[in-house]
Protein backbone atom coordinates (compact mmCIF):
# COMPACT_ATOMS: atom_id res chain seq x y z
CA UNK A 1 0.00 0.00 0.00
CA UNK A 2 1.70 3.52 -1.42
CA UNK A 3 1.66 6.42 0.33
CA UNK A 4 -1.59 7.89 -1.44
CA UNK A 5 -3.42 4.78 -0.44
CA UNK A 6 -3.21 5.28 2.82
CA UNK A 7 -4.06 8.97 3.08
CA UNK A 8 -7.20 8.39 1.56
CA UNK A 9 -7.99 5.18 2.46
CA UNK A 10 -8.68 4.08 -1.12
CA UNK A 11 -7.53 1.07 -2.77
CA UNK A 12 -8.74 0.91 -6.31
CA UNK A 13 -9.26 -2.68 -8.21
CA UNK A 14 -7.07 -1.63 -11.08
CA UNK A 15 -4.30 -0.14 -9.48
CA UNK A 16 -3.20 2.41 -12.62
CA UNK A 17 -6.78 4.20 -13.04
CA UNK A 18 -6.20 5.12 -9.06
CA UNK A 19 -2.71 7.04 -10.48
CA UNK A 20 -4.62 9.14 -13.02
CA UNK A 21 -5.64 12.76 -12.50
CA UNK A 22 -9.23 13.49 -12.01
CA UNK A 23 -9.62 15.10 -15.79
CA UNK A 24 -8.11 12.18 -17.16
CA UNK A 25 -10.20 9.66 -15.69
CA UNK A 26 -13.00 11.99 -16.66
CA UNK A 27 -11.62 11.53 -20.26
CA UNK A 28 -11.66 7.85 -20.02
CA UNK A 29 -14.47 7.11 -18.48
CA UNK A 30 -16.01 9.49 -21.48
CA UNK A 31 -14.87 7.41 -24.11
CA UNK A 32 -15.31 4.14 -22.60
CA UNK A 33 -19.16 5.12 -22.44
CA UNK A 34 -18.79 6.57 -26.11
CA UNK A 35 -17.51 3.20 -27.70
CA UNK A 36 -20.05 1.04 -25.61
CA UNK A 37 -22.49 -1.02 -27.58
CA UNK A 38 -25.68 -0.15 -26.54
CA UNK A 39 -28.10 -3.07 -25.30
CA UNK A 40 -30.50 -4.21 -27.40
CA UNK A 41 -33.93 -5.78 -25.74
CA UNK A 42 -34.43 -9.38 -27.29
CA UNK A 43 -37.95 -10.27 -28.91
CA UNK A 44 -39.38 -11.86 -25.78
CA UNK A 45 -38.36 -8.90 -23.80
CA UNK A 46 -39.72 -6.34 -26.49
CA UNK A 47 -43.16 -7.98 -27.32
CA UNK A 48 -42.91 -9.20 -30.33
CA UNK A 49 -46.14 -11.35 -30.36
CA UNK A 50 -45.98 -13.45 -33.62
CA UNK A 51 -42.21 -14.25 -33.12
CA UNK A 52 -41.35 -18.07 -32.39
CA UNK A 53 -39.32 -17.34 -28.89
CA UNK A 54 -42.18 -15.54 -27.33
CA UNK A 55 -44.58 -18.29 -28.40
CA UNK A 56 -41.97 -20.89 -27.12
CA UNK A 57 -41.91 -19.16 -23.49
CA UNK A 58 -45.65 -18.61 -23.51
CA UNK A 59 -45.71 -22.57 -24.23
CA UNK A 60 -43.24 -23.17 -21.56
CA UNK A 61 -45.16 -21.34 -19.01
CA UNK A 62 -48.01 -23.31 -20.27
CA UNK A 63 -46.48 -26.27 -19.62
CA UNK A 64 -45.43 -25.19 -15.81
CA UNK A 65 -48.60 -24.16 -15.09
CA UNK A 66 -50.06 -27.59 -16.13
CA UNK A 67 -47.85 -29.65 -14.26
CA UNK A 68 -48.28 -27.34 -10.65
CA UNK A 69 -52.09 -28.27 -11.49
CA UNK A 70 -50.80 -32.46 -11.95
CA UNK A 71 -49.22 -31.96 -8.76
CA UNK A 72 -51.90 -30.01 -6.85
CA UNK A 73 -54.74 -32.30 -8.24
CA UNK A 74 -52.78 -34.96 -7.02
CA UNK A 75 -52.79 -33.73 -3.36
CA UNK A 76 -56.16 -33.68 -3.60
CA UNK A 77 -56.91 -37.12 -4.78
CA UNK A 78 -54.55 -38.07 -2.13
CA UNK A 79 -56.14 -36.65 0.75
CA UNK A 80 -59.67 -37.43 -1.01
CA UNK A 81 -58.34 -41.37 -0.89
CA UNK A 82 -57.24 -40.95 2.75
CA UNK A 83 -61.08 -39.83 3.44
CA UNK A 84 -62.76 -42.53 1.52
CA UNK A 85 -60.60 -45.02 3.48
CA UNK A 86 -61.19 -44.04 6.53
CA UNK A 87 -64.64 -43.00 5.88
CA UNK A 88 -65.27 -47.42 5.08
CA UNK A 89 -62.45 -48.18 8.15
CA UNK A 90 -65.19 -46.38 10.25
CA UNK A 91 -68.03 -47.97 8.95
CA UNK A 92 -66.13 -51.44 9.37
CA UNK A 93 -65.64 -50.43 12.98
CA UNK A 94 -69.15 -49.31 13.95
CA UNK A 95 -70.68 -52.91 11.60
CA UNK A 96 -69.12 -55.03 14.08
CA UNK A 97 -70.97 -55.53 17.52
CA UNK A 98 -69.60 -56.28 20.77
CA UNK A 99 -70.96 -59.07 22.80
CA UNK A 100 -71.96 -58.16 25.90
CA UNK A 101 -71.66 -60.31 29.05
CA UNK A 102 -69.27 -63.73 27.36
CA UNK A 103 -69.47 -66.83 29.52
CA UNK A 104 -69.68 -66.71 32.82
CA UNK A 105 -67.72 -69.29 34.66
């Protein structure tokens, strides 16, 4: 750590922009902004509605949306089946009669 470092406290990731006068890294940063290439929105992200990747996500999310429903109807079919069951185990139970009194010896 230099001298500069440690009077300010700063300790830059590339050490040779921390070197540079203010007006110079002004300059830089100017014409690394300049000669950037700006960032074009693809066509799922614009809207394009009749082009084949947004049809292919909306069929994706199609497709998740139908199996959370699988999975969900499932629960339910489970838990339904658990009723049924022991909806008949009680009717077993209450069909079958207890003697009263046995043999008395």
């Amino acid at each position: 750590m230099n001298r500069a470092q440690r009077r300010t406290g700063f300790s830059p990731s590339l050490p040779w922009v921390g070197g540079l006068k203010p007006a110079l890294r002004l300059a830089l940063f100017a014409l690394v902004a300049a000669l950037a290439q700006p960032a074009l929105a693809c066509a799922v992200c614009y809207g394009a509605p009749g082009d084949p990747m947004v049809k292919g996500m909306n069929n994706g999310i199609w497709v998740l949306l139908g199996l959370v429903a699988f999975v969900q109807l499932g629960f339910v079919a489970m838990f339904w089946s658990f009723w049924r069951r022991a909806r008949e185990q009680r009717r077993f139970r209450e069909s079958l009669r207890v003697i009263e009194g046995g043999s008395r010896r």
